[in-house]
PDB file of N, CA and C in Angstrom:
ATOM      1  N   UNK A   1      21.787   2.564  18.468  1.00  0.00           N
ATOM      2  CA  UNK A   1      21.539   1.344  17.696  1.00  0.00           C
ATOM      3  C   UNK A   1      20.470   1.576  16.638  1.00  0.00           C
ATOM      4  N   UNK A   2      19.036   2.289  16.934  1.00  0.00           N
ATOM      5  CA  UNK A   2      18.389   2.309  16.237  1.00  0.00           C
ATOM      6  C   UNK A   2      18.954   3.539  15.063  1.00  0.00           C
ATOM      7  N   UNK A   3      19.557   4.391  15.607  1.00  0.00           N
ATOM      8  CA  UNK A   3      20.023   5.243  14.085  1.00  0.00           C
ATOM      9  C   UNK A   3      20.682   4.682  13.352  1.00  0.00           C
ATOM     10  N   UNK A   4      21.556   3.540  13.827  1.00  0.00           N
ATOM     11  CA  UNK A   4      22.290   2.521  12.773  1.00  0.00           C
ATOM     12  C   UNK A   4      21.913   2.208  12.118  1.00  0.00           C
ATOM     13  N   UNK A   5      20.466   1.238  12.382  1.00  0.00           N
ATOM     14  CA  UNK A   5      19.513   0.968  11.485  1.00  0.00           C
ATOM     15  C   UNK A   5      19.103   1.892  10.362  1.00  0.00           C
ATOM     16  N   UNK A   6      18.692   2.778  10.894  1.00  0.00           N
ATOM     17  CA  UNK A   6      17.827   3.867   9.958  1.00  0.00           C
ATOM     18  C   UNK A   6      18.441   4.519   9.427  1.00  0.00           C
ATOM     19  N   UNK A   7      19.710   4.227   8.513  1.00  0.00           N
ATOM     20  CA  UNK A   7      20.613   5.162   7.917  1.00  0.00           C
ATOM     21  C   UNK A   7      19.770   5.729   6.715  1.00  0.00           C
ATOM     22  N   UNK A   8      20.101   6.217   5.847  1.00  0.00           N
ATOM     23  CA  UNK A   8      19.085   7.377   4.476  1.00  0.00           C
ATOM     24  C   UNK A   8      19.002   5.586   3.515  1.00  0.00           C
ATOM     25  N   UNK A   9      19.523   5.078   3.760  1.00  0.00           N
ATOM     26  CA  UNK A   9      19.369   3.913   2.524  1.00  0.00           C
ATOM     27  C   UNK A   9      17.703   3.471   2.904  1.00  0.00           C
ATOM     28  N   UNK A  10      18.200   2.784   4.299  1.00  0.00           N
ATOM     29  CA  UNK A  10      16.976   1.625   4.719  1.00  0.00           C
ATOM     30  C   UNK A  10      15.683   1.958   4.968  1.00  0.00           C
ATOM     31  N   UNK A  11      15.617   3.300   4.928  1.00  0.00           N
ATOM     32  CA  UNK A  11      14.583   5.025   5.843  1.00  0.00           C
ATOM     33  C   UNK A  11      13.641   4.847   4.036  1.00  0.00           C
ATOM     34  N   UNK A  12      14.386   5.038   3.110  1.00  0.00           N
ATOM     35  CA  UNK A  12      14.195   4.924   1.659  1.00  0.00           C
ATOM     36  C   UNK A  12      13.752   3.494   0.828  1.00  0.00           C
ATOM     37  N   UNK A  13      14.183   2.912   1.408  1.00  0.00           N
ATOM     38  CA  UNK A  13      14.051   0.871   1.254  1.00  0.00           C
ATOM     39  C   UNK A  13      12.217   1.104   1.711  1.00  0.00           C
ATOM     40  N   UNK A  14      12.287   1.269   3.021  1.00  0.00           N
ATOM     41  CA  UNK A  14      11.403   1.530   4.205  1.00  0.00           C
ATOM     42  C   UNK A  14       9.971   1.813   3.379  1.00  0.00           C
ATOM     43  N   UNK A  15      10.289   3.552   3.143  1.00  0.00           N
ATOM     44  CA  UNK A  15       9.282   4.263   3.019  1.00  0.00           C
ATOM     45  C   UNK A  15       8.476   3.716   1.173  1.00  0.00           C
ATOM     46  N   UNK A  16       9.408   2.870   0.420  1.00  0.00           N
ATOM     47  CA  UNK A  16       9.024   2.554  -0.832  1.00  0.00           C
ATOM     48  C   UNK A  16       8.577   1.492  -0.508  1.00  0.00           C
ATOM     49  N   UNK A  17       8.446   0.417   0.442  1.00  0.00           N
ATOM     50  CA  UNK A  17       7.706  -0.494   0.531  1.00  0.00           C
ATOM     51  C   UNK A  17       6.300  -0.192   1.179  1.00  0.00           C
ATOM     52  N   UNK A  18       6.472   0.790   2.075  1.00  0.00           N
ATOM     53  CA  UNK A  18       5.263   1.419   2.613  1.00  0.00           C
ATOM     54  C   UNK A  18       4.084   1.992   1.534  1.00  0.00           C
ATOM     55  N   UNK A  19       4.663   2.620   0.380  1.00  0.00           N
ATOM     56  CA  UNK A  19       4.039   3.476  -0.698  1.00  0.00           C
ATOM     57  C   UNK A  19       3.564   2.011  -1.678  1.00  0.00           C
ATOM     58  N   UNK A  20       4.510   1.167  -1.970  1.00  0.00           N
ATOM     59  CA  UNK A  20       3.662  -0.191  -2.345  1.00  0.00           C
ATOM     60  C   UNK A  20       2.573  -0.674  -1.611  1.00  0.00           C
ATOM     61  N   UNK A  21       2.787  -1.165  -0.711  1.00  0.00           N
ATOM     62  CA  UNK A  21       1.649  -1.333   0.284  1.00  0.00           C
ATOM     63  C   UNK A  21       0.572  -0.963   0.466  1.00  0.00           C
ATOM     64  N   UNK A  22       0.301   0.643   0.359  1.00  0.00           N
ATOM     65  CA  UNK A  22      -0.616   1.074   0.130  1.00  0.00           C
ATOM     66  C   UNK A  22      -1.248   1.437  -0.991  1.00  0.00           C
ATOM     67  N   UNK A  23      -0.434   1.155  -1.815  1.00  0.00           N
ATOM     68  CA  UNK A  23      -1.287   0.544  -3.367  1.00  0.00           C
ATOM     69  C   UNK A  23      -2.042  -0.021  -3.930  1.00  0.00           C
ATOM     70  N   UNK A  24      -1.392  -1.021  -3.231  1.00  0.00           N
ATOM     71  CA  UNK A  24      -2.047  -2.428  -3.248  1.00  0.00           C
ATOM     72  C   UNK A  24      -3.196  -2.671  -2.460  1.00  0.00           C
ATOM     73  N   UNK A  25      -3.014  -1.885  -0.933  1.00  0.00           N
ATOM     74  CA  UNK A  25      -4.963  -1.783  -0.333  1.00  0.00           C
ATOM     75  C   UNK A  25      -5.621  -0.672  -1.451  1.00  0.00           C
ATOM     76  N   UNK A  26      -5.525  -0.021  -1.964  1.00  0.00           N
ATOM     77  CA  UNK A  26      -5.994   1.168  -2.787  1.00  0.00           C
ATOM     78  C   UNK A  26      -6.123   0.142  -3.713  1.00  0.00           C
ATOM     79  N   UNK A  27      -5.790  -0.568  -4.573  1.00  0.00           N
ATOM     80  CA  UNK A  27      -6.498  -1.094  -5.788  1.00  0.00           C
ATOM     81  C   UNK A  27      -7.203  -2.106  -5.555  1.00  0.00           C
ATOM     82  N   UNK A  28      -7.099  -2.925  -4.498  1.00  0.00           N
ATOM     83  CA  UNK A  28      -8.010  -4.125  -4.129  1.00  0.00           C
ATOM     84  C   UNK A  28      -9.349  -3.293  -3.408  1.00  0.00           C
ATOM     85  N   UNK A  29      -8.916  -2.602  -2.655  1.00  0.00           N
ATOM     86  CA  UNK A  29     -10.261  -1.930  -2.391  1.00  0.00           C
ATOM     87  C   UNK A  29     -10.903  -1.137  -3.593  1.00  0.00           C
ATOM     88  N   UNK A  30     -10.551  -0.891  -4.681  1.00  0.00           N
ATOM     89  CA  UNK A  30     -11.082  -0.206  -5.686  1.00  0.00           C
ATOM     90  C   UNK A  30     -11.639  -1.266  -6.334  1.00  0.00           C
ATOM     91  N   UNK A  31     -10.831  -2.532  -6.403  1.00  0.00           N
ATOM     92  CA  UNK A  31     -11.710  -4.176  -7.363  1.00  0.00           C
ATOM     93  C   UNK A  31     -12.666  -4.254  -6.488  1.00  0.00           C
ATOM     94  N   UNK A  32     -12.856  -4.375  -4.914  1.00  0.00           N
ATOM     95  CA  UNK A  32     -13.919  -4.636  -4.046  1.00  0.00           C
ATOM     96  C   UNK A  32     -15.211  -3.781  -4.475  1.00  0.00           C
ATOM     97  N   UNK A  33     -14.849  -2.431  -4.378  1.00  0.00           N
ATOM     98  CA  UNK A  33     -15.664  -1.636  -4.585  1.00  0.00           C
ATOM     99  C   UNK A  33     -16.396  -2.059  -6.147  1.00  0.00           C
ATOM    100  N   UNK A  34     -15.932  -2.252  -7.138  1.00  0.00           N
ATOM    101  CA  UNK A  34     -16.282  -2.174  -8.710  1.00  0.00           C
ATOM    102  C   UNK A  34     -17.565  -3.882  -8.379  1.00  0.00           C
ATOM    103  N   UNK A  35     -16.727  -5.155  -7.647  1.00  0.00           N
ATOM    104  CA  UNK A  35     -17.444  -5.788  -7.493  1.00  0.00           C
ATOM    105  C   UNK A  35     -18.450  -5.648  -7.130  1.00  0.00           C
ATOM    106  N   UNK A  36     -18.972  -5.220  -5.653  1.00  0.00           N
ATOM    107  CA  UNK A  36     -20.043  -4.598  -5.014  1.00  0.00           C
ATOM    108  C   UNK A  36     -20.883  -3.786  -6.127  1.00  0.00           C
ATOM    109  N   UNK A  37     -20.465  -3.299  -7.126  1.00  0.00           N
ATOM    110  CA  UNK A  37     -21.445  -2.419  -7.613  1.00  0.00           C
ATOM    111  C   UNK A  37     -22.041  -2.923  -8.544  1.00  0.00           C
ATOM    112  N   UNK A  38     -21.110  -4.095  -8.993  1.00  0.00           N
ATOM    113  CA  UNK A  38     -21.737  -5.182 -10.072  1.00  0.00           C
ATOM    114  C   UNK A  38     -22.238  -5.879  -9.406  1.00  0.00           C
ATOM    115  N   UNK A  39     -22.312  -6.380  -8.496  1.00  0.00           N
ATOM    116  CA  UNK A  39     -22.917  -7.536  -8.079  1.00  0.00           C
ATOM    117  C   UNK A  39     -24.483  -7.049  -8.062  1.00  0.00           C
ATOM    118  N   UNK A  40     -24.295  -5.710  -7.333  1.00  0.00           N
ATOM    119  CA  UNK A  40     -25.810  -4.896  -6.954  1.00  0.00           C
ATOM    120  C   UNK A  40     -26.207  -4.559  -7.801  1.00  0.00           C
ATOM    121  N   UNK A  41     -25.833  -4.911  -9.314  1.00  0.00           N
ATOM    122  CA  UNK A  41     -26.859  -3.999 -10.048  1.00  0.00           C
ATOM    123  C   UNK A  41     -26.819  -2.406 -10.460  1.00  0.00           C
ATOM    124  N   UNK A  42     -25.968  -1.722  -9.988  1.00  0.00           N
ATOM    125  CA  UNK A  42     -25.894  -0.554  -9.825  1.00  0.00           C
ATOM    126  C   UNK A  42     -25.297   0.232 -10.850  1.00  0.00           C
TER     127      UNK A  42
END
């Protein structure tokens, strides 16, 4: 059942939402970071 699922399409669907995802913590944590450094003065 589960290889049904995971045919090369959905494995690919899958792994490109994963690579978004972590984009998106990577640039908000990069605005967090830029804030913090403005805020401090730094």
């Amino acid at each position: 059942m589960i290889e049904a699922m995971l045919d090369a399409g959905t494995f690919v669907v899958l792994w490109q939402q994963l690579i978004q995802l972590w984009e998106l913590i990577v640039m908000i944590c990069r605005f967090l970071w830029g804030l913090l450094r403005l805020l401090g003065g730094a």
